[in-house]
PDB file of N, CA and C in Angstrom:
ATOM      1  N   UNK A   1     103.528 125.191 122.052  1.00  0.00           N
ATOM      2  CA  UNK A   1     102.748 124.620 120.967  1.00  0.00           C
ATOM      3  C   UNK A   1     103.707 124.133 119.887  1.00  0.00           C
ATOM      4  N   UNK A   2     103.268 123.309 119.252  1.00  0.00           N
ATOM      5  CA  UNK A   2     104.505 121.955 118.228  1.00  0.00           C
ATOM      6  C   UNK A   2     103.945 123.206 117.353  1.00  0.00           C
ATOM      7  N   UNK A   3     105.006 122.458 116.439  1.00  0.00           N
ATOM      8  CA  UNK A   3     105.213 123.727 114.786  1.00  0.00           C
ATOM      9  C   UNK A   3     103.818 123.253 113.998  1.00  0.00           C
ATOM     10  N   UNK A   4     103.555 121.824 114.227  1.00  0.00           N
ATOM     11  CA  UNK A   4     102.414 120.931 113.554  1.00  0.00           C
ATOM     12  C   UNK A   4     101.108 121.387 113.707  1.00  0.00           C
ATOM     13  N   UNK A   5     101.365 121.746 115.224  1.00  0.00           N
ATOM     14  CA  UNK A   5      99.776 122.235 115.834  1.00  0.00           C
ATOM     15  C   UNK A   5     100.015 123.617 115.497  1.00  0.00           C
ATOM     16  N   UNK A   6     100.937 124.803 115.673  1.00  0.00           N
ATOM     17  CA  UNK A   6     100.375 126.026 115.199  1.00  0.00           C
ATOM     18  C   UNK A   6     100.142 125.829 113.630  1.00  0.00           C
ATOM     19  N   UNK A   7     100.702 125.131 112.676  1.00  0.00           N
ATOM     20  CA  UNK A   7     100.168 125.234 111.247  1.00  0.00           C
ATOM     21  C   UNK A   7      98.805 124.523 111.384  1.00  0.00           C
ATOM     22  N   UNK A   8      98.583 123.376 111.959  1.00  0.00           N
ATOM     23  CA  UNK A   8      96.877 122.985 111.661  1.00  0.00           C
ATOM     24  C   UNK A   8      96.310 123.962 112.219  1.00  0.00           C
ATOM     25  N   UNK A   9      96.274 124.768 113.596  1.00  0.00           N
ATOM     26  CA  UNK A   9      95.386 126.003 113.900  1.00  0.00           C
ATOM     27  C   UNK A   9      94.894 126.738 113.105  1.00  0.00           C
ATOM     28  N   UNK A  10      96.062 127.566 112.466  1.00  0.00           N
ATOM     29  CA  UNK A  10      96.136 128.355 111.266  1.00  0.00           C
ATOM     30  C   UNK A  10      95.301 128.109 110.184  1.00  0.00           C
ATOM     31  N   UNK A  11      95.549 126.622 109.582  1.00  0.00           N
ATOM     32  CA  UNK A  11      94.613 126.178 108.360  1.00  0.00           C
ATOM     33  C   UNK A  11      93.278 126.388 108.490  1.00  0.00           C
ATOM     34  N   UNK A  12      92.687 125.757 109.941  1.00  0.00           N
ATOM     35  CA  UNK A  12      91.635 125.946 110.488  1.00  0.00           C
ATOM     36  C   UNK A  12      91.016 126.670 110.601  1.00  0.00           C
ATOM     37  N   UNK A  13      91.658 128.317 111.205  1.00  0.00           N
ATOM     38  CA  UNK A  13      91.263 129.323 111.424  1.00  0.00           C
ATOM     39  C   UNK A  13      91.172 129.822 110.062  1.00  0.00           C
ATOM     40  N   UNK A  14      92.054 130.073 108.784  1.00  0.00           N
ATOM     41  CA  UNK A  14      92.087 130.364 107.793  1.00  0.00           C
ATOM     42  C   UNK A  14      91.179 129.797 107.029  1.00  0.00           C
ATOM     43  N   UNK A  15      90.642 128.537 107.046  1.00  0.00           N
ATOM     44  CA  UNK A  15      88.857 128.602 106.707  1.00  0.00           C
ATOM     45  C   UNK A  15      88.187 128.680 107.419  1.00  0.00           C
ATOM     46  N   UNK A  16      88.067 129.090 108.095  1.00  0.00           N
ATOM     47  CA  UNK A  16      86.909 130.202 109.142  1.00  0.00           C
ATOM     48  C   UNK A  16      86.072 129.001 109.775  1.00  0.00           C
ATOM     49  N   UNK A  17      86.561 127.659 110.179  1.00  0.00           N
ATOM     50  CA  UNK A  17      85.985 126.761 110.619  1.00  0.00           C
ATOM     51  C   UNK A  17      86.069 125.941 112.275  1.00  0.00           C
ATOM     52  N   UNK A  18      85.562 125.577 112.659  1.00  0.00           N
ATOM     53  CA  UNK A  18      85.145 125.422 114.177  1.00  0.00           C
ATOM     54  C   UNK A  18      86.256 123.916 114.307  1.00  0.00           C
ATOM     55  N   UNK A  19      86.061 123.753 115.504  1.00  0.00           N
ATOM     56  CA  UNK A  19      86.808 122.168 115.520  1.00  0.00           C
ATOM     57  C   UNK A  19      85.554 121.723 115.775  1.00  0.00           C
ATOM     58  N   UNK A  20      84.254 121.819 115.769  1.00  0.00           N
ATOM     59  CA  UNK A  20      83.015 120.742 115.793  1.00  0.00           C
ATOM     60  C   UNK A  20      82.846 120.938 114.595  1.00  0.00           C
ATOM     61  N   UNK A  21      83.038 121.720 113.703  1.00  0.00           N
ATOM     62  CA  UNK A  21      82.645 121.562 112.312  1.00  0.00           C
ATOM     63  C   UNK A  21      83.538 120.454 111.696  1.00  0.00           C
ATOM     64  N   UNK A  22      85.201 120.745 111.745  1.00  0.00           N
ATOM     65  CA  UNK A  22      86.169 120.108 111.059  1.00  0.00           C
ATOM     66  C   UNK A  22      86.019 118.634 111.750  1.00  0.00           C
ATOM     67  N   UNK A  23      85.420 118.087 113.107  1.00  0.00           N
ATOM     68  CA  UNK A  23      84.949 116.563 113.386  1.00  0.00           C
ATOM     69  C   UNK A  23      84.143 116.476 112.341  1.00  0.00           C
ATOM     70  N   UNK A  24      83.043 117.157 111.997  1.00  0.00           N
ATOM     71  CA  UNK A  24      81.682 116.880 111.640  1.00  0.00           C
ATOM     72  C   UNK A  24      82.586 116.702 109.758  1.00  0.00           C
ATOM     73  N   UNK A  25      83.101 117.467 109.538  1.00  0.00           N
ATOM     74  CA  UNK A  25      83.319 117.424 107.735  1.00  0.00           C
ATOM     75  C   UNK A  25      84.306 116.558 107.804  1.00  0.00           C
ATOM     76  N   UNK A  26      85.682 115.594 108.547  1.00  0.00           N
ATOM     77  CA  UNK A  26      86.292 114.844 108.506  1.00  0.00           C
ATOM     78  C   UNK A  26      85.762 113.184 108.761  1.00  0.00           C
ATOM     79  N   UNK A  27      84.629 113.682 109.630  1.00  0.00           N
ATOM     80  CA  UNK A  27      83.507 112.136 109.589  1.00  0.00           C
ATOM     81  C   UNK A  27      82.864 112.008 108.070  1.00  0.00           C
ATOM     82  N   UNK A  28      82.066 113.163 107.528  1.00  0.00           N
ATOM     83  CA  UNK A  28      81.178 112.987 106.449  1.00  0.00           C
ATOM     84  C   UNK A  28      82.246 112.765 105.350  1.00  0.00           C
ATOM     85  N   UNK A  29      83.321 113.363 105.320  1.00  0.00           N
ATOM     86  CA  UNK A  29      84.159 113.445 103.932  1.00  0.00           C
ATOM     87  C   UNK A  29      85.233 112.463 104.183  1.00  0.00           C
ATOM     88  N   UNK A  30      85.963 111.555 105.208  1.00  0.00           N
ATOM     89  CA  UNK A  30      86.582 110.409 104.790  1.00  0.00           C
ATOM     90  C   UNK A  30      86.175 109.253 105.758  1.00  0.00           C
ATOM     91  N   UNK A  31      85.086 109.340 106.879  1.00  0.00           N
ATOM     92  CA  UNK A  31      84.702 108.457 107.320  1.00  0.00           C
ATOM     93  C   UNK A  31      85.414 108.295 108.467  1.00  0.00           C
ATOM     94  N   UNK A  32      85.870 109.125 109.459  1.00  0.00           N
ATOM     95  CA  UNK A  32      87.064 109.291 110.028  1.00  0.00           C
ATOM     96  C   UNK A  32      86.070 109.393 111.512  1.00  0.00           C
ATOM     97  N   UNK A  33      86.034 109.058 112.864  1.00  0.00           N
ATOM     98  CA  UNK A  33      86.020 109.877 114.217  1.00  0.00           C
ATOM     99  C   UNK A  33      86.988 110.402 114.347  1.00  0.00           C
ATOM    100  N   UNK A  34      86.883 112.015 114.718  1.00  0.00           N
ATOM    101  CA  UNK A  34      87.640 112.277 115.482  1.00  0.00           C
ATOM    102  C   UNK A  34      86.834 113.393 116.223  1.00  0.00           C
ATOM    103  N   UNK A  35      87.926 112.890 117.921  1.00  0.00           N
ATOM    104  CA  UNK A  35      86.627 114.204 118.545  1.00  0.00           C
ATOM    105  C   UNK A  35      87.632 115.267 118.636  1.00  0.00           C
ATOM    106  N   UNK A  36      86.500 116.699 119.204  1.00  0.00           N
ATOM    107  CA  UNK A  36      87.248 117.698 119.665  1.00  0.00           C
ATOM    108  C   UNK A  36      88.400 117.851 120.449  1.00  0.00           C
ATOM    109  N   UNK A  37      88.263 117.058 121.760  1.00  0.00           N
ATOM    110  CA  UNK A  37      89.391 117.137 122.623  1.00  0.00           C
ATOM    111  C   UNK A  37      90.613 116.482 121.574  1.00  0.00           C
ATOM    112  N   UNK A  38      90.557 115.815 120.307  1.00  0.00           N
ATOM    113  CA  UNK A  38      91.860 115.246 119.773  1.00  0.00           C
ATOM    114  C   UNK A  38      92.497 116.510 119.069  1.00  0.00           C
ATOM    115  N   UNK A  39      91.306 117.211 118.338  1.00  0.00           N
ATOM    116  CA  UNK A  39      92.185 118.453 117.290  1.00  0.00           C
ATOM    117  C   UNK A  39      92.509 119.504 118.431  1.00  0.00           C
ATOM    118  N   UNK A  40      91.856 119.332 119.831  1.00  0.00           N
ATOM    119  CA  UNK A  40      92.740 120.148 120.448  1.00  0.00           C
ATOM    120  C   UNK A  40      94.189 120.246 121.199  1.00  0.00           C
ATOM    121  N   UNK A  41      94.240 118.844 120.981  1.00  0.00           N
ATOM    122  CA  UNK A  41      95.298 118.196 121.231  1.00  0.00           C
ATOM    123  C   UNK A  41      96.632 118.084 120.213  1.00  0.00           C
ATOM    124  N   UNK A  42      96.116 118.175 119.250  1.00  0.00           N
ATOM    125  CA  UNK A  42      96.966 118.244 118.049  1.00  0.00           C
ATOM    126  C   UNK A  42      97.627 119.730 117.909  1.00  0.00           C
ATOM    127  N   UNK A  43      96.735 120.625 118.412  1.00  0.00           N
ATOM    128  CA  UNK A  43      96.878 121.676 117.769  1.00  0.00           C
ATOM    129  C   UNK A  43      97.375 122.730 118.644  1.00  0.00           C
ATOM    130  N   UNK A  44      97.422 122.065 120.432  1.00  0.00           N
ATOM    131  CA  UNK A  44      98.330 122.278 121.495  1.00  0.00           C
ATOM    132  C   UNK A  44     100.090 121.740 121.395  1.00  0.00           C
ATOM    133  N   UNK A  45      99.887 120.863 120.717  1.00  0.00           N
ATOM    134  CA  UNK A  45     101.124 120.313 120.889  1.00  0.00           C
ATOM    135  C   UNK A  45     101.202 119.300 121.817  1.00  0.00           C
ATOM    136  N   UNK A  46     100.293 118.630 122.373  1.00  0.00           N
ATOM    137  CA  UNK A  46     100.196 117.691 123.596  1.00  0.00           C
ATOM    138  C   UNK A  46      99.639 115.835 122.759  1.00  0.00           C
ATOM    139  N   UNK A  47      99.729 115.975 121.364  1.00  0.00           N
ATOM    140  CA  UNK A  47      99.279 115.017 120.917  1.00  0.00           C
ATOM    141  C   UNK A  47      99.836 115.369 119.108  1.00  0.00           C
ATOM    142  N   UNK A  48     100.374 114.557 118.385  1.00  0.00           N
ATOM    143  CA  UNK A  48     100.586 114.445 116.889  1.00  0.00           C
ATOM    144  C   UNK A  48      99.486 113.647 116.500  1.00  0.00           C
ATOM    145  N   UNK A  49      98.831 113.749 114.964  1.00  0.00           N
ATOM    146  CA  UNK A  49      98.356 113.216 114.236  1.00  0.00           C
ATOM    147  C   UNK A  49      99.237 111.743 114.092  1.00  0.00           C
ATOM    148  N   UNK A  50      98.144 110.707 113.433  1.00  0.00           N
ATOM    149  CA  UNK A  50      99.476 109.374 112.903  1.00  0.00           C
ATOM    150  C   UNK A  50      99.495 109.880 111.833  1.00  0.00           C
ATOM    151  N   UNK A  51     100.150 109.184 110.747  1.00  0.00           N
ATOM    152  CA  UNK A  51     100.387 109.188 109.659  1.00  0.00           C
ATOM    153  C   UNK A  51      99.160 109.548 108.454  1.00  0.00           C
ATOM    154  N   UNK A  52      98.232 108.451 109.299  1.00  0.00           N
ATOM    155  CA  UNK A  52      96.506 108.305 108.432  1.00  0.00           C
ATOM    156  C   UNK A  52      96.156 109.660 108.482  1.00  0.00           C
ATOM    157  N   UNK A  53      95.911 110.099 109.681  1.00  0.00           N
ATOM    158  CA  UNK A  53      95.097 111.334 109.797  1.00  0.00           C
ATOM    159  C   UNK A  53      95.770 112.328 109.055  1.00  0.00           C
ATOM    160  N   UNK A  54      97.518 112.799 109.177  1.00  0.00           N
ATOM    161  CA  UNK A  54      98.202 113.640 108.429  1.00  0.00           C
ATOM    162  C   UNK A  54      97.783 113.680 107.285  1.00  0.00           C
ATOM    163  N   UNK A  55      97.730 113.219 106.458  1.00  0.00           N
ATOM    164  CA  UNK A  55      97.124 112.564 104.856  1.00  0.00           C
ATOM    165  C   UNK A  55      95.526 112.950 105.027  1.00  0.00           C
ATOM    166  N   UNK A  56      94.877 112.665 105.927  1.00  0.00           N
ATOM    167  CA  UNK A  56      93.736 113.526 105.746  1.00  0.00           C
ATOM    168  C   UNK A  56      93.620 114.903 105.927  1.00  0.00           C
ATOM    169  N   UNK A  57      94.717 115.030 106.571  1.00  0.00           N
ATOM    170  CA  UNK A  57      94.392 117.312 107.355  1.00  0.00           C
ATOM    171  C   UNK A  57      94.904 117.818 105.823  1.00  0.00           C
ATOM    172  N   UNK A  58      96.052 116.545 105.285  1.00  0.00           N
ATOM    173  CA  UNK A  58      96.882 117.581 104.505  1.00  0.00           C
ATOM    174  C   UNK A  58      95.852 117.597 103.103  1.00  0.00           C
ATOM    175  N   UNK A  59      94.947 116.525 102.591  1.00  0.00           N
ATOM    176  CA  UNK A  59      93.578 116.723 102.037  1.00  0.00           C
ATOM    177  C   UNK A  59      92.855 117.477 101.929  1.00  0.00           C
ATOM    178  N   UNK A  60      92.141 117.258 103.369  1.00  0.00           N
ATOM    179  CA  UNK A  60      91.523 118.139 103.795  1.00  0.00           C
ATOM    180  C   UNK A  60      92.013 120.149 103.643  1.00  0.00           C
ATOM    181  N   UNK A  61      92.947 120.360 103.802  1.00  0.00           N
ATOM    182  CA  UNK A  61      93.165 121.579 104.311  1.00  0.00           C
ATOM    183  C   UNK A  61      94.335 122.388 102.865  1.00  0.00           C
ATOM    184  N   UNK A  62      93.954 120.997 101.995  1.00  0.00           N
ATOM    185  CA  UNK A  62      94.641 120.960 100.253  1.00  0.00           C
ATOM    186  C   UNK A  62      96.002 121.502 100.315  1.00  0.00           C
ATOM    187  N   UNK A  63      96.780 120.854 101.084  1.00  0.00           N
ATOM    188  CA  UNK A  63      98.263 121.254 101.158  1.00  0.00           C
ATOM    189  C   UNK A  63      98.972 120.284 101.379  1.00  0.00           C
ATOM    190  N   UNK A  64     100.613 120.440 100.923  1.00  0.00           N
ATOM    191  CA  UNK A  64     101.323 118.678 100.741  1.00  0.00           C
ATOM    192  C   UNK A  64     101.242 118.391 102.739  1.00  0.00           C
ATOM    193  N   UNK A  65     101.442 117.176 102.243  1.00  0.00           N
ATOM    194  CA  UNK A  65     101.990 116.474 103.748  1.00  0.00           C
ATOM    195  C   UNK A  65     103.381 116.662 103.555  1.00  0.00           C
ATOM    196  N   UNK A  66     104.211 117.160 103.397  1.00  0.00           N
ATOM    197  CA  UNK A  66     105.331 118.318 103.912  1.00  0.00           C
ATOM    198  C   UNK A  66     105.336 118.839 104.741  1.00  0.00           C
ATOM    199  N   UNK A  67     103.769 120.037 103.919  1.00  0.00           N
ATOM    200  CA  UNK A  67     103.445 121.078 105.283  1.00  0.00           C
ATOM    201  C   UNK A  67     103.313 120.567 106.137  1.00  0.00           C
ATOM    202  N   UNK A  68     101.925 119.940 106.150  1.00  0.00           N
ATOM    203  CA  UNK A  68     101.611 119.918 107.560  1.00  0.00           C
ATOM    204  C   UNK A  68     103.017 119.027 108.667  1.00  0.00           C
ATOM    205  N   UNK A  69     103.571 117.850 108.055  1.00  0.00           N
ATOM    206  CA  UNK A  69     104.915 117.497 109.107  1.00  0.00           C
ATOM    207  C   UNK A  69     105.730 118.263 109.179  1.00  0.00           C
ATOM    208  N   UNK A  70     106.098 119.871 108.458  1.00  0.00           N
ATOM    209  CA  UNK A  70     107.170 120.852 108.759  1.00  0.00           C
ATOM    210  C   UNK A  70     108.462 119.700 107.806  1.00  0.00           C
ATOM    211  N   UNK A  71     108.165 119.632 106.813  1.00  0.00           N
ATOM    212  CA  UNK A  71     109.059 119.287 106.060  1.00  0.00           C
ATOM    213  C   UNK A  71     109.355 120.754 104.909  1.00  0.00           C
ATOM    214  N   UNK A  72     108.232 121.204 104.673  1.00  0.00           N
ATOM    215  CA  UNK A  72     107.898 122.584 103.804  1.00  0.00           C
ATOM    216  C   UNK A  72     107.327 123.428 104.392  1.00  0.00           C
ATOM    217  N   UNK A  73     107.980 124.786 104.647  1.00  0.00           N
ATOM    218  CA  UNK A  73     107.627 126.005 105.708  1.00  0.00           C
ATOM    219  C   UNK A  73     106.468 126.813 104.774  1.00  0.00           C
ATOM    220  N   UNK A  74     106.583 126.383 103.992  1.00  0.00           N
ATOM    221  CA  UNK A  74     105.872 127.324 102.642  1.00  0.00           C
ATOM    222  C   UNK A  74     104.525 127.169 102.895  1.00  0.00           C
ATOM    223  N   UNK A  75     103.778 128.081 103.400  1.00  0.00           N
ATOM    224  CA  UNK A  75     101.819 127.606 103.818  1.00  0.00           C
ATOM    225  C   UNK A  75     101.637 127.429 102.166  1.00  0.00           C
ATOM    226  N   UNK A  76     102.298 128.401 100.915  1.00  0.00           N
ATOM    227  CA  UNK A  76     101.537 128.101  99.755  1.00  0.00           C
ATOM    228  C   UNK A  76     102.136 126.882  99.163  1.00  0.00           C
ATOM    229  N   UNK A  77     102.931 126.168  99.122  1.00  0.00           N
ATOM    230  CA  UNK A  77     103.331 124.885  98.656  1.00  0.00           C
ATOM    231  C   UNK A  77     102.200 124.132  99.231  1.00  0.00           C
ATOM    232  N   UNK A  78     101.279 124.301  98.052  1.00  0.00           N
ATOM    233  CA  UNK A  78      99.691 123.776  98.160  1.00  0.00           C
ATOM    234  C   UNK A  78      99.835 121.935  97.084  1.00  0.00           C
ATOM    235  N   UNK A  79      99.139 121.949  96.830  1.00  0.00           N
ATOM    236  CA  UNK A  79      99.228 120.016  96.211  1.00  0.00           C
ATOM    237  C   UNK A  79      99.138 120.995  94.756  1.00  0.00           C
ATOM    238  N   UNK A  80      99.450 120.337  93.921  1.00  0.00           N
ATOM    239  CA  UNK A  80      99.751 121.184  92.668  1.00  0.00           C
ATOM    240  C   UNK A  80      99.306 119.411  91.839  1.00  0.00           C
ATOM    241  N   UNK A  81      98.308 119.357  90.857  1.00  0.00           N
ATOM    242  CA  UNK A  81      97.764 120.867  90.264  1.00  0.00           C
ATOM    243  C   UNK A  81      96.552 120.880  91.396  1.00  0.00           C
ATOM    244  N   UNK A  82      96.368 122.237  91.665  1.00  0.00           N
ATOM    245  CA  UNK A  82      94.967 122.896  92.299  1.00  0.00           C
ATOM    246  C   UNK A  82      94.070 122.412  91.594  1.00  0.00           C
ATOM    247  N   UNK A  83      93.368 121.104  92.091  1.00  0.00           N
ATOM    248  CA  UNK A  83      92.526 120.580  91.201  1.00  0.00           C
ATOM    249  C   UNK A  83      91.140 121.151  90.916  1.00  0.00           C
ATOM    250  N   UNK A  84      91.166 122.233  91.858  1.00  0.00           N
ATOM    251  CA  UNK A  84      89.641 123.566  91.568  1.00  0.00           C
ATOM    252  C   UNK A  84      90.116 123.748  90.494  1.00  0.00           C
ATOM    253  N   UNK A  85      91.356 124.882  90.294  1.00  0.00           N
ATOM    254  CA  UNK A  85      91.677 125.522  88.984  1.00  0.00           C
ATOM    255  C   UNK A  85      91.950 124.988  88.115  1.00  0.00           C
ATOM    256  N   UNK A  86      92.136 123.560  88.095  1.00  0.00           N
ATOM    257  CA  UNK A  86      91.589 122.643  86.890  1.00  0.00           C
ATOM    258  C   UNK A  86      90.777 122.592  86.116  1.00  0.00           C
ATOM    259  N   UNK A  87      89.504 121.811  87.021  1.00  0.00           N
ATOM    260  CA  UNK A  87      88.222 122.014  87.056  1.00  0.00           C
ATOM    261  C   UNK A  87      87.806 123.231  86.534  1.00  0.00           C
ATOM    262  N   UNK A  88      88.326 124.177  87.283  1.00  0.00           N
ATOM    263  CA  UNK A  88      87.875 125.550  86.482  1.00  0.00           C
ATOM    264  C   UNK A  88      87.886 126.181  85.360  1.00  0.00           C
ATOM    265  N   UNK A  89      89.279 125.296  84.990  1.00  0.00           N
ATOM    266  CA  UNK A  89      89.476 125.650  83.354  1.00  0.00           C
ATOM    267  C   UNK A  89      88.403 125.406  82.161  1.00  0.00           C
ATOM    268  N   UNK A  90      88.245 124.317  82.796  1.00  0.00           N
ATOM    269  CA  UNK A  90      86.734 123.705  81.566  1.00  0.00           C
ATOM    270  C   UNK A  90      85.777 124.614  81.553  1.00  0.00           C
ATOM    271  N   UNK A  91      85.510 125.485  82.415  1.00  0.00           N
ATOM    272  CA  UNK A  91      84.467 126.417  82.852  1.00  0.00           C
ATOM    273  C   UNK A  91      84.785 127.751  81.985  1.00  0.00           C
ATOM    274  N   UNK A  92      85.353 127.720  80.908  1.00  0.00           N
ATOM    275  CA  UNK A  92      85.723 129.153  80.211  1.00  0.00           C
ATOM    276  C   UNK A  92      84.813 130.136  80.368  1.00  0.00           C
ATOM    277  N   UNK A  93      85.613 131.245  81.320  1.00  0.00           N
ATOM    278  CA  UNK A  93      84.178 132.364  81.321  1.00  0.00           C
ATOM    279  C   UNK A  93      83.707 132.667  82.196  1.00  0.00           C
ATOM    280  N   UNK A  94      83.295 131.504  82.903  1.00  0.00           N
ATOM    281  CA  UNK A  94      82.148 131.221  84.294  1.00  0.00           C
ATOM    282  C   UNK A  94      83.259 131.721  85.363  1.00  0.00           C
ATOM    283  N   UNK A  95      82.747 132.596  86.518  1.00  0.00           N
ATOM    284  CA  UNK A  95      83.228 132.976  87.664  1.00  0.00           C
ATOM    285  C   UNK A  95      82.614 132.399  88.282  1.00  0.00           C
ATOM    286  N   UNK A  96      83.665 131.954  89.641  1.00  0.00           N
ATOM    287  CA  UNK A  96      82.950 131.482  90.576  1.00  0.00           C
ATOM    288  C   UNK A  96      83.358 132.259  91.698  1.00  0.00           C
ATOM    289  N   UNK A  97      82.197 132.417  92.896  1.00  0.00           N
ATOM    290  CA  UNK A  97      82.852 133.253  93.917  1.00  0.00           C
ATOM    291  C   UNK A  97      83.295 131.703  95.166  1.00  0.00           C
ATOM    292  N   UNK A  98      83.588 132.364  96.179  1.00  0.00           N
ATOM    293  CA  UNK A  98      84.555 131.535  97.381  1.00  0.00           C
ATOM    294  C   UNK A  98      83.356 130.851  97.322  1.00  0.00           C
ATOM    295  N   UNK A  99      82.164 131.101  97.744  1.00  0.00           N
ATOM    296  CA  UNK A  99      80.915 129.790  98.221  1.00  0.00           C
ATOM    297  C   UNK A  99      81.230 128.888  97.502  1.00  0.00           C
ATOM    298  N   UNK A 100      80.827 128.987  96.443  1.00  0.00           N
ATOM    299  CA  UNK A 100      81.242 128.486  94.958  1.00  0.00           C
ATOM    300  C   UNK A 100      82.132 127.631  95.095  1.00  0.00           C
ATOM    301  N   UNK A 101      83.805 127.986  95.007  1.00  0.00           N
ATOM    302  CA  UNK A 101      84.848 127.373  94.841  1.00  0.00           C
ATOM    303  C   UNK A 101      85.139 126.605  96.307  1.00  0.00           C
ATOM    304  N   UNK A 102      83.920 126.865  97.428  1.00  0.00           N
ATOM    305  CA  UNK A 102      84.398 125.683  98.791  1.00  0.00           C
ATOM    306  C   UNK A 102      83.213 124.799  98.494  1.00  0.00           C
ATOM    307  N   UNK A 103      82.152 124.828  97.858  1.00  0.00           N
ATOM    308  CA  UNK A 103      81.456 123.752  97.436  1.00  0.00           C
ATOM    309  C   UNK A 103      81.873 122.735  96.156  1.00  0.00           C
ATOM    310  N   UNK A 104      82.317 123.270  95.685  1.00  0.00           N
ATOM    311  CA  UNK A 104      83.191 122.297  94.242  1.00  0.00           C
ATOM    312  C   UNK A 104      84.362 121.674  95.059  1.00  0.00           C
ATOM    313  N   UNK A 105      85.489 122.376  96.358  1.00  0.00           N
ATOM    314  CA  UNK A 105      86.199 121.647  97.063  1.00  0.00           C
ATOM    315  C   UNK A 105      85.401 120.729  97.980  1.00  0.00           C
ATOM    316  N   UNK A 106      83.921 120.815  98.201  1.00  0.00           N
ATOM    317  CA  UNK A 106      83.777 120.223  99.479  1.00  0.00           C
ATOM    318  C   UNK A 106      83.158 118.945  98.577  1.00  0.00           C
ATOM    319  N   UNK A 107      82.583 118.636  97.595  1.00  0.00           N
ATOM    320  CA  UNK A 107      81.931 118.043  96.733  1.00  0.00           C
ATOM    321  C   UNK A 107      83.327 117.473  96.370  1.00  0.00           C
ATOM    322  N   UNK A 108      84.356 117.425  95.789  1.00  0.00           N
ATOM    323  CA  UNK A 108      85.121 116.831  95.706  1.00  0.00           C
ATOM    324  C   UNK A 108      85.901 115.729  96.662  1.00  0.00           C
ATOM    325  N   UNK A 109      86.178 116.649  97.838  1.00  0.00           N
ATOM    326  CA  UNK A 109      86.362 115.474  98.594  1.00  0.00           C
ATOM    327  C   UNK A 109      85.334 114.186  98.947  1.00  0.00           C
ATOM    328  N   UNK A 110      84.189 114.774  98.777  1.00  0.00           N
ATOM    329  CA  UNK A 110      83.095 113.953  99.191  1.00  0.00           C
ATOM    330  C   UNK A 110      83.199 112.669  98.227  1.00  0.00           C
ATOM    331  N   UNK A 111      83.197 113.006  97.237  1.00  0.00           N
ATOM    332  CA  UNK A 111      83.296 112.133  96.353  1.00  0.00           C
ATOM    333  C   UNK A 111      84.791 111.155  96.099  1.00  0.00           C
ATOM    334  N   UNK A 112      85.917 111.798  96.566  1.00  0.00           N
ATOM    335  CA  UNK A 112      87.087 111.013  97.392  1.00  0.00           C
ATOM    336  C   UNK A 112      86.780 109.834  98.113  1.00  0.00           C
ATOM    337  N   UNK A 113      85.921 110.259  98.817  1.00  0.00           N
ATOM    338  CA  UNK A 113      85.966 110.087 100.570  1.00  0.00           C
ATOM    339  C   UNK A 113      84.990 108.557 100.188  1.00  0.00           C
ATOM    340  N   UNK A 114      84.151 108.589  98.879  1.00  0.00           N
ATOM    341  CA  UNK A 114      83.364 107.396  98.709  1.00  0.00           C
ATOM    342  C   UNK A 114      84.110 106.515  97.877  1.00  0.00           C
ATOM    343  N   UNK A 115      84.857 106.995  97.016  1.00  0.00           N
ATOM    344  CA  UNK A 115      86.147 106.331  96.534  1.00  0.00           C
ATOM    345  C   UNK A 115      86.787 105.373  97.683  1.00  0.00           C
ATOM    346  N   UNK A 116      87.129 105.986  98.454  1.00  0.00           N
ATOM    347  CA  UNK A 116      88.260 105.306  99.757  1.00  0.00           C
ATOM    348  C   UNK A 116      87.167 104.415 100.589  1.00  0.00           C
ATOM    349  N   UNK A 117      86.143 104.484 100.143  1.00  0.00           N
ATOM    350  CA  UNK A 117      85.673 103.315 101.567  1.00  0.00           C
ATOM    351  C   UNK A 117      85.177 101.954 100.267  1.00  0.00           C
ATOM    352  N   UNK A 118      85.421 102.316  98.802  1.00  0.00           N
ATOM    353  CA  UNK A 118      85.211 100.883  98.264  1.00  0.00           C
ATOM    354  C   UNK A 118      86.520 100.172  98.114  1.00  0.00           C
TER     355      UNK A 118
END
């Protein structure tokens, strides 16, 4: 397995998400096909992302495109600023739990994702 595909596994597995889910949220959130047999392919080592898609996992999965090409070994060398804990700042006070803080990430990209197709 490529160094590329065990870190996208990982990301994957580390949000507790399916590869029919991550087709299904990479179609709705940048307008993208991709099928299963590809992220399994990616994530065997029997197939690389291009460039486009890298830029989306590394989006998607809120970490530099470093990581994901193994330019940066660091899983936390995340995209800085954490634009949740941005966002969050304005929120003085207010807790949010994980549901919470993956719907403000998932709502964000969404709203990316309509950005990029005008």
């Amino acid at each position: 397995m490529s160094e590329l595909g065990v870190k996208l596994k990982k990301l994957r597995e580390n949000k507790g998400i399916s590869m029919d889910k991550m087709c299904s949220d990479l179609s709705a959130l940048y307008g993208v096909s991709i099928a299963k047999s590809t992220i399994s392919k990616w994530e065997n080592g029997k197939m690389e992302p291009t460039l486009n898609y890298a830029r989306i996992l590394s989006e998607y999965f809120n970490v530099t495109l470093d990581y994901i090409t193994g330019i940066s070994e660091n899983e936390k060398d995340c995209k800085t600023p954490n634009t949740l804990n941005t966002i969050a700042a304005h929120f003085d006070g207010e807790e949010f739990s994980e549901a919470d803080k993956e719907d403000i990430e998932n709502f964000i990209r969404f709203v990316l994702s309509k950005k990029k197709k005008n």
